[in-house]
C-alpha atoms as a PDB file:
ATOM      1  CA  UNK A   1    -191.145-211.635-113.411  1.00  0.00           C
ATOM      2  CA  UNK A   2    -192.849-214.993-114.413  1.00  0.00           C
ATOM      3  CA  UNK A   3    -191.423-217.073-117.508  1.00  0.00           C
ATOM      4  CA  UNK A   4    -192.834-216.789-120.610  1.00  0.00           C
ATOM      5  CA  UNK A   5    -195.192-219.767-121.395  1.00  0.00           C
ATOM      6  CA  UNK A   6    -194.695-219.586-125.440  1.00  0.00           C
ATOM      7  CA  UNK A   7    -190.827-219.384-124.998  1.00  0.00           C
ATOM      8  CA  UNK A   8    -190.378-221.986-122.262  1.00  0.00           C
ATOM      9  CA  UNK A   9    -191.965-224.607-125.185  1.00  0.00           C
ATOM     10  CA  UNK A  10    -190.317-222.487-127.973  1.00  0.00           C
ATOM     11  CA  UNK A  11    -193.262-221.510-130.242  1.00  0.00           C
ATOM     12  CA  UNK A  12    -194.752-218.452-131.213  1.00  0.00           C
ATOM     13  CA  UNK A  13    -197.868-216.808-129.665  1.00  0.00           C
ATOM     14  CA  UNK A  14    -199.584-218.127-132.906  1.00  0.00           C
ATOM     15  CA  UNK A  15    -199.186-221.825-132.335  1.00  0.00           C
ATOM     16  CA  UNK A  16    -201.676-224.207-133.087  1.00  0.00           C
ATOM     17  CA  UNK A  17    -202.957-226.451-130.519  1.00  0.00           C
ATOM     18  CA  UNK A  18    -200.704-229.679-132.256  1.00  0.00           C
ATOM     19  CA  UNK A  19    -197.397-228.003-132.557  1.00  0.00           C
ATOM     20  CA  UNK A  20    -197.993-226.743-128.963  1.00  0.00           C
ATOM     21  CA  UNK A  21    -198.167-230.554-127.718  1.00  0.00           C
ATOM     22  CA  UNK A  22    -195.439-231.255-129.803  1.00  0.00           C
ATOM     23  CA  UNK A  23    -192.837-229.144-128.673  1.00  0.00           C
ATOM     24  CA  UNK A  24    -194.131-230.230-125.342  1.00  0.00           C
ATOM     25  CA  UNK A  25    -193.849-233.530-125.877  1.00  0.00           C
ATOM     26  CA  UNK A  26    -190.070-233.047-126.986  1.00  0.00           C
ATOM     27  CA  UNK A  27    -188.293-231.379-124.191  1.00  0.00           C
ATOM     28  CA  UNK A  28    -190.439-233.301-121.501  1.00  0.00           C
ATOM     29  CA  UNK A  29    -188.733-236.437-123.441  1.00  0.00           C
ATOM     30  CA  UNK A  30    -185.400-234.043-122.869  1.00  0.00           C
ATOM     31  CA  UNK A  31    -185.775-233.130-119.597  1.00  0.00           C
ATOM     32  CA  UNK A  32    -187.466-236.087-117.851  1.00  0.00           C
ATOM     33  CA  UNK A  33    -185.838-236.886-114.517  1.00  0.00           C
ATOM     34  CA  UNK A  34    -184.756-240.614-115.362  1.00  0.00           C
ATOM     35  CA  UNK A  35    -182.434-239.643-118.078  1.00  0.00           C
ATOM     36  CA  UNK A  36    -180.154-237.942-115.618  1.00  0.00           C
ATOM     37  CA  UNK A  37    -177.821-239.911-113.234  1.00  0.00           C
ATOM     38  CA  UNK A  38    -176.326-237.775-110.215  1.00  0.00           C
ATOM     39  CA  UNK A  39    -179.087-235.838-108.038  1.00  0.00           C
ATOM     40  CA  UNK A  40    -178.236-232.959-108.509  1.00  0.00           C
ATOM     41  CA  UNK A  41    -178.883-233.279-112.173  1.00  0.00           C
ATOM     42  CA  UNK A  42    -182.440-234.868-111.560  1.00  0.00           C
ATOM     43  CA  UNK A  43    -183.223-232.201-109.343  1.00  0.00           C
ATOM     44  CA  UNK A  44    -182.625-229.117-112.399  1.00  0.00           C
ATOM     45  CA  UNK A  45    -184.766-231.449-114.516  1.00  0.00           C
ATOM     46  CA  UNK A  46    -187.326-231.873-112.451  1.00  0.00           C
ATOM     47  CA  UNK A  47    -187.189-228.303-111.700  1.00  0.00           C
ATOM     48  CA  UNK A  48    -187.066-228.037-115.372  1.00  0.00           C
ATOM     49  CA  UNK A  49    -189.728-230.582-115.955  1.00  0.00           C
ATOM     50  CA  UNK A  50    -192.499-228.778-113.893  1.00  0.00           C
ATOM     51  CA  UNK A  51    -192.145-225.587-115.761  1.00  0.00           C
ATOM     52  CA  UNK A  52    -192.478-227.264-118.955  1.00  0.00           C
ATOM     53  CA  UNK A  53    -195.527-229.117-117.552  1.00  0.00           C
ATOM     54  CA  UNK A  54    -196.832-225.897-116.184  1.00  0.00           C
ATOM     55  CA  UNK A  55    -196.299-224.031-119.421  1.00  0.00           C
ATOM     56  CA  UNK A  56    -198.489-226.796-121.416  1.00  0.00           C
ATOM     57  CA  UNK A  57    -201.283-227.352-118.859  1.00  0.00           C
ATOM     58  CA  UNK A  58    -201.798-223.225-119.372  1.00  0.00           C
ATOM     59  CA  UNK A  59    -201.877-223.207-123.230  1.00  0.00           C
ATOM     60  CA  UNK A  60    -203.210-226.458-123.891  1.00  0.00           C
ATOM     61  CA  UNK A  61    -206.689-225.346-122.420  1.00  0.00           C
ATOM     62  CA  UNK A  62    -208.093-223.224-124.789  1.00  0.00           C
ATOM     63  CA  UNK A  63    -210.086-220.887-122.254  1.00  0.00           C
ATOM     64  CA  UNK A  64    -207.023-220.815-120.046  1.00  0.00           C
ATOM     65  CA  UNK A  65    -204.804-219.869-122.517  1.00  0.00           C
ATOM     66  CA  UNK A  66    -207.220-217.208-123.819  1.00  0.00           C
ATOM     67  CA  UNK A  67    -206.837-216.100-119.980  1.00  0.00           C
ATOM     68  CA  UNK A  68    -203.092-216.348-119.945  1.00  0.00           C
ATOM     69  CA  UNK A  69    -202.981-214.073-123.548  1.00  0.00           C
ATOM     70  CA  UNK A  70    -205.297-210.937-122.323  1.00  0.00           C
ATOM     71  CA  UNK A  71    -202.960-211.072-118.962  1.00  0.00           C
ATOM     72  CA  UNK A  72    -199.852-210.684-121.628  1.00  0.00           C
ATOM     73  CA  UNK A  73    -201.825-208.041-123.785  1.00  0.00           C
ATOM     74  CA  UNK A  74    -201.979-206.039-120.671  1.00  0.00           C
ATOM     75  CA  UNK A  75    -198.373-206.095-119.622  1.00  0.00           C
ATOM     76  CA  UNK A  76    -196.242-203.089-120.605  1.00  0.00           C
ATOM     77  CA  UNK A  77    -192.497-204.589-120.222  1.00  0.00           C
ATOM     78  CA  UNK A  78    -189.597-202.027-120.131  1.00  0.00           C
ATOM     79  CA  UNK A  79    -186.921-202.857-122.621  1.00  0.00           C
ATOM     80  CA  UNK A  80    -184.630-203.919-119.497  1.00  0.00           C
ATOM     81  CA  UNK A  81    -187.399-206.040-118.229  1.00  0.00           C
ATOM     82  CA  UNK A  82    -188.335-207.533-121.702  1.00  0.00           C
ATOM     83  CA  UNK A  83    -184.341-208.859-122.010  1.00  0.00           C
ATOM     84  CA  UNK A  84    -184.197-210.675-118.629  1.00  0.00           C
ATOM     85  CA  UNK A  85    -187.311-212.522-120.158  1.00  0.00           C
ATOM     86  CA  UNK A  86    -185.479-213.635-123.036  1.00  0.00           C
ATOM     87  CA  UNK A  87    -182.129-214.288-120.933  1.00  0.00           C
ATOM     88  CA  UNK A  88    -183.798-216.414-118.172  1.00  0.00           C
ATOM     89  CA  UNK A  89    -185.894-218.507-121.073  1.00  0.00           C
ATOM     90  CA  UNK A  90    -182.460-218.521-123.367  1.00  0.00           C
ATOM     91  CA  UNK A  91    -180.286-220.420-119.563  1.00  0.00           C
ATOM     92  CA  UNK A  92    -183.564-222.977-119.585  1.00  0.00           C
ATOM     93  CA  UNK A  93    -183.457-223.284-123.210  1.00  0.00           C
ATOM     94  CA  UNK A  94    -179.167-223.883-122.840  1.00  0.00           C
ATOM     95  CA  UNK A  95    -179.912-226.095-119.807  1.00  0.00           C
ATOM     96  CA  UNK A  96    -182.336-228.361-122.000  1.00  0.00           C
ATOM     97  CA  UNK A  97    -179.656-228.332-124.608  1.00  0.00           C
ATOM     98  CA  UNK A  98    -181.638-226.542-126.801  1.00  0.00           C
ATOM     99  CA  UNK A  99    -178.688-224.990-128.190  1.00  0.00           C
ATOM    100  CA  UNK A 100    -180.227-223.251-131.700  1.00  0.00           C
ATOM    101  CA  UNK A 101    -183.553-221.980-129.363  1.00  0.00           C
ATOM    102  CA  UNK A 102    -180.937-220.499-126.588  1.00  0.00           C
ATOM    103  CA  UNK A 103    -178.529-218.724-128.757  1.00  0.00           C
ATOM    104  CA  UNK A 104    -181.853-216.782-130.543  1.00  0.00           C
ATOM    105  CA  UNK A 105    -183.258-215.928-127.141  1.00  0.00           C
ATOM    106  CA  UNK A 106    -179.880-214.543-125.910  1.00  0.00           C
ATOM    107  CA  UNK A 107    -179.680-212.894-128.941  1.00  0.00           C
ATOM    108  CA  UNK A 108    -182.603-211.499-128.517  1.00  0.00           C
ATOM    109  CA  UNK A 109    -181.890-210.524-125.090  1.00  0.00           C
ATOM    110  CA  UNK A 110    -178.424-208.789-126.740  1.00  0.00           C
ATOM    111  CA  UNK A 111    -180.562-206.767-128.811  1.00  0.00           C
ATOM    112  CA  UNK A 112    -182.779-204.924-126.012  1.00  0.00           C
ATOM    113  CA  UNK A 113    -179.571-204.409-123.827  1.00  0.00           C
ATOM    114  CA  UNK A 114    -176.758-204.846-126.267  1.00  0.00           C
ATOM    115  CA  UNK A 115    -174.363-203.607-123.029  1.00  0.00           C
ATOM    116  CA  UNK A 116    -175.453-206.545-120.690  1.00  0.00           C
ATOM    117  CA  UNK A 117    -172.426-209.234-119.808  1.00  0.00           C
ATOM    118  CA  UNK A 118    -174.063-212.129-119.446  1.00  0.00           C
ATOM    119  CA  UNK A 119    -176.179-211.935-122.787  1.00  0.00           C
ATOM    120  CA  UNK A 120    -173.064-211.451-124.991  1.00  0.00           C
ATOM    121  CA  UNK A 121    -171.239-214.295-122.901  1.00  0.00           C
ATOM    122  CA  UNK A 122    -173.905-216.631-122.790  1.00  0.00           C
ATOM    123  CA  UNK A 123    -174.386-215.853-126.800  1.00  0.00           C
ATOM    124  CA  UNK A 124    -170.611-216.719-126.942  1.00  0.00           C
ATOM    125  CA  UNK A 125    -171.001-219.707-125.029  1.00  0.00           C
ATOM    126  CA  UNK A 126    -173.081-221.473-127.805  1.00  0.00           C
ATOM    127  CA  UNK A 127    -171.247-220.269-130.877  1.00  0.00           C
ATOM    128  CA  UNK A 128    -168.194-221.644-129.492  1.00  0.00           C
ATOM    129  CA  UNK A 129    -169.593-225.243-129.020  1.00  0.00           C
ATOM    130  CA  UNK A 130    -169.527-225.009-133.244  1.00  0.00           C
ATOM    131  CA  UNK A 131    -166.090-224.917-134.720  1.00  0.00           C
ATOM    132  CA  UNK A 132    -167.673-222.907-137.632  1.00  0.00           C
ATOM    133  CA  UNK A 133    -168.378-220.230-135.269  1.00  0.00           C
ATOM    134  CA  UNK A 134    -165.701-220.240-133.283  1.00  0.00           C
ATOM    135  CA  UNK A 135    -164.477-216.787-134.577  1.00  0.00           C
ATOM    136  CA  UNK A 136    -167.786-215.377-133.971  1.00  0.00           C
ATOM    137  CA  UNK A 137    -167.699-216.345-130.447  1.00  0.00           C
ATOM    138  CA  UNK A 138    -164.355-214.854-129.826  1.00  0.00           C
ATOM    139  CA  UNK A 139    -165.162-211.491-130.934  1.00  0.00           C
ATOM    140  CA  UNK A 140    -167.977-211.658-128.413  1.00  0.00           C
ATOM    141  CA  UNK A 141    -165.824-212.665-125.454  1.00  0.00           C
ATOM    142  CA  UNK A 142    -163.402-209.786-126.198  1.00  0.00           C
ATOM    143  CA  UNK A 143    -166.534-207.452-126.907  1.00  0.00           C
ATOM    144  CA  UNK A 144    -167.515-208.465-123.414  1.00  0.00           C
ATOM    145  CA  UNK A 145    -163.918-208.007-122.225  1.00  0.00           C
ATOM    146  CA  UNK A 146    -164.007-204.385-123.050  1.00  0.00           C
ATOM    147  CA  UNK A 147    -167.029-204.297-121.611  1.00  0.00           C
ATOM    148  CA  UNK A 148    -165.475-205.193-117.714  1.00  0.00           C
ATOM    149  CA  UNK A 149    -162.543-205.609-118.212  1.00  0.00           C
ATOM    150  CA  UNK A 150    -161.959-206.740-114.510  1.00  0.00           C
ATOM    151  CA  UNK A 151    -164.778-209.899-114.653  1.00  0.00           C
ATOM    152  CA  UNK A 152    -163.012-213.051-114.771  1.00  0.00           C
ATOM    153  CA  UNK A 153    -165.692-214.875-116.955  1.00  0.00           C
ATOM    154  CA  UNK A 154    -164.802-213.233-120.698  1.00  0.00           C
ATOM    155  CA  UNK A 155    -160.773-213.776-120.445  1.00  0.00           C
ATOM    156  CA  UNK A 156    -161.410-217.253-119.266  1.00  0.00           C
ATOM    157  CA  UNK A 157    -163.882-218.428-121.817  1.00  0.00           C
ATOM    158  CA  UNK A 158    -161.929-216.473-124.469  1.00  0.00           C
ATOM    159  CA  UNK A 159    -158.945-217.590-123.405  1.00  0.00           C
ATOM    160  CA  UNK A 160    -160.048-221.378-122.815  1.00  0.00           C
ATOM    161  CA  UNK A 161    -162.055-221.279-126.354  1.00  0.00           C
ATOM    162  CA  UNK A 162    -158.141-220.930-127.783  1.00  0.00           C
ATOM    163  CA  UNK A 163    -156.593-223.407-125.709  1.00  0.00           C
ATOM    164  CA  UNK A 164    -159.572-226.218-127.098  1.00  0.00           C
ATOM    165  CA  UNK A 165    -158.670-224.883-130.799  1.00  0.00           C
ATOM    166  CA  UNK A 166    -155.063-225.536-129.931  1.00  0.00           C
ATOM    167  CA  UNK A 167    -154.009-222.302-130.432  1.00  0.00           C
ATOM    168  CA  UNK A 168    -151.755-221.826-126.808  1.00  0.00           C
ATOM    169  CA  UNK A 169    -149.536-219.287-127.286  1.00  0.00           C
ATOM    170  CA  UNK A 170    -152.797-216.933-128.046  1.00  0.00           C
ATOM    171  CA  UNK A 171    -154.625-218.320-125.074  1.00  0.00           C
ATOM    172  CA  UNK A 172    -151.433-217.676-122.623  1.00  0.00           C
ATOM    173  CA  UNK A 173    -151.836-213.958-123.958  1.00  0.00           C
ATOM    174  CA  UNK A 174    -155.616-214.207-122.981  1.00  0.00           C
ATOM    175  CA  UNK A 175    -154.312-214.733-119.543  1.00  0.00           C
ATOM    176  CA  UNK A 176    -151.193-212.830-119.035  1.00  0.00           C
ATOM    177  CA  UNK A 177    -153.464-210.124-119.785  1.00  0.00           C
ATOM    178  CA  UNK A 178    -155.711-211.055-117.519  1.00  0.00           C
ATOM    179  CA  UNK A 179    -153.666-211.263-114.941  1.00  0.00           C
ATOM    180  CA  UNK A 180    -152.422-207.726-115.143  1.00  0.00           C
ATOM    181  CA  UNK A 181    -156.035-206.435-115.104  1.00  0.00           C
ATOM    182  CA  UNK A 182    -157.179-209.380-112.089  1.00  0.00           C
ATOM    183  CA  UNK A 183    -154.042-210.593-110.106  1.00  0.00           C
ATOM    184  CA  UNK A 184    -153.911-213.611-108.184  1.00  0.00           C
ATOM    185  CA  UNK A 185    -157.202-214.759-109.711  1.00  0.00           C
ATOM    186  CA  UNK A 186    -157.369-218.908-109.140  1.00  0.00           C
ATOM    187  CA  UNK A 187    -159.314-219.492-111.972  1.00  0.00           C
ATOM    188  CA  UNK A 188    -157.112-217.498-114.787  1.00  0.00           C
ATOM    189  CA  UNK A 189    -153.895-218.564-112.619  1.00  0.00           C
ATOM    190  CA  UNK A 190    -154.339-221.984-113.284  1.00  0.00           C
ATOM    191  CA  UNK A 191    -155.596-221.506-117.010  1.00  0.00           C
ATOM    192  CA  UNK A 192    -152.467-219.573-117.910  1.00  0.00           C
ATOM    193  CA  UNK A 193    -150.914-222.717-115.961  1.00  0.00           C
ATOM    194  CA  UNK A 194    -152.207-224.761-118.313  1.00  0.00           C
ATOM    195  CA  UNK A 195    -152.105-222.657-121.659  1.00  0.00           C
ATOM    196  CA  UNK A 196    -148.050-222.138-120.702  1.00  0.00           C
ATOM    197  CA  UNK A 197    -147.537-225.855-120.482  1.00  0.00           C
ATOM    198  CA  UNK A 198    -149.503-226.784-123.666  1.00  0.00           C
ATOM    199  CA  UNK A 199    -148.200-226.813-127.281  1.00  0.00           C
ATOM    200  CA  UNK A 200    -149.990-224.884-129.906  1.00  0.00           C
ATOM    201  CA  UNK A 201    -151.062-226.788-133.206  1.00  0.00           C
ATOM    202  CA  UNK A 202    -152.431-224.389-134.762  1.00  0.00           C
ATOM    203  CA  UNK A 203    -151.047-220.135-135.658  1.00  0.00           C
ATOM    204  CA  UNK A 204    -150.716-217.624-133.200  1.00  0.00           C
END
């Protein structure tokens, strides 16, 4: 299913014609090309770039976004469908370092399919980039955890969110456990490597 126009720019259906061009104006700034210096980063923000541009040319025109509304009005989106929206537009939001937009859309995206991995871990990957919410974003790598237990990605982002709040001895029990659920797994083998030879600064 196509992107949503009003989230790729981050306003509301309602948006006037100004604060359309200026959220426009902001993450082309962001996402330009020439900021980035390996290819393969120029190539996502060109990728990311075009959208953008795509997304303003349609609601800048006042007939074509007229268009572009009556095609939405006559969209029924399932629940499931209507949460892959938000999670695709939350990952380009994340990608433009838009943290505050992303963690709303993949909150949003929680809230329609409360069960799916990846919302609750991407979710948890922006709280824990804010030491004030670094408890929140634990409790939603475990919940994700219990969810599958046997994916890799939760006990490795919980585990690794410890480790970066010095708390080791709690992160080599992130991976110990792990381990007994996903043996011989490269990824958690070398984390609990590195959690085992690190010193905690901070309780257990």
């Amino acid at each position: 299913m196509a992107q949503d126009y009003y989230q790729i720019l981050g306003v509301p259906k309602t948006a006037r014609p100004d604060e359309i061009k200026k959220a426009y104006l902001q993450l082309a700034k962001e996402n330009h090309p020439d900021r980035f210096n390996t290819s393969d980063e120029r190539d996502e923000a060109d990728r990311r770039f075009q959208l953008i541009t795509e997304a303003y040319n349609q609601l800048r025109d006042e007939k074509l976004r007229q268009e572009y509304d009556r095609s939405l009005d006559r969209k029924v989106r399932s629940p499931e469908e209507e949460a892959e929206l938000y999670f695709k537009n939350a990952v380009f939001r994340e990608q433009s370092r838009d943290w505050e937009n992303a963690l709303k859309l993949y909150y949003e995206a929680m809230r329609l399919q409360p069960k799916k991995l990846e919302y609750v871990l991407g979710a948890g990957r922006i709280l824990s980039m804010d030491k004030s919410k670094q408890k929140q974003a634990a409790e939603l790598f475990t919940r994700a955890i219990e969810m599958d237990p046997k994916a890799p990605e939760p006990h490795i982002e919980l585990g690794n969110l410890y480790l970066r709040s010095g708390m080791a001895l709690r992160a080599k029990r992130v991976f110990e456990n792990a381990l007994k659920t996903i043996p011989n797994h490269p990824e958690i083998k070398r984390c609990y490597a590195e959690a085992a030879s690190a010193k905690s600064t901070r309780g257990k």
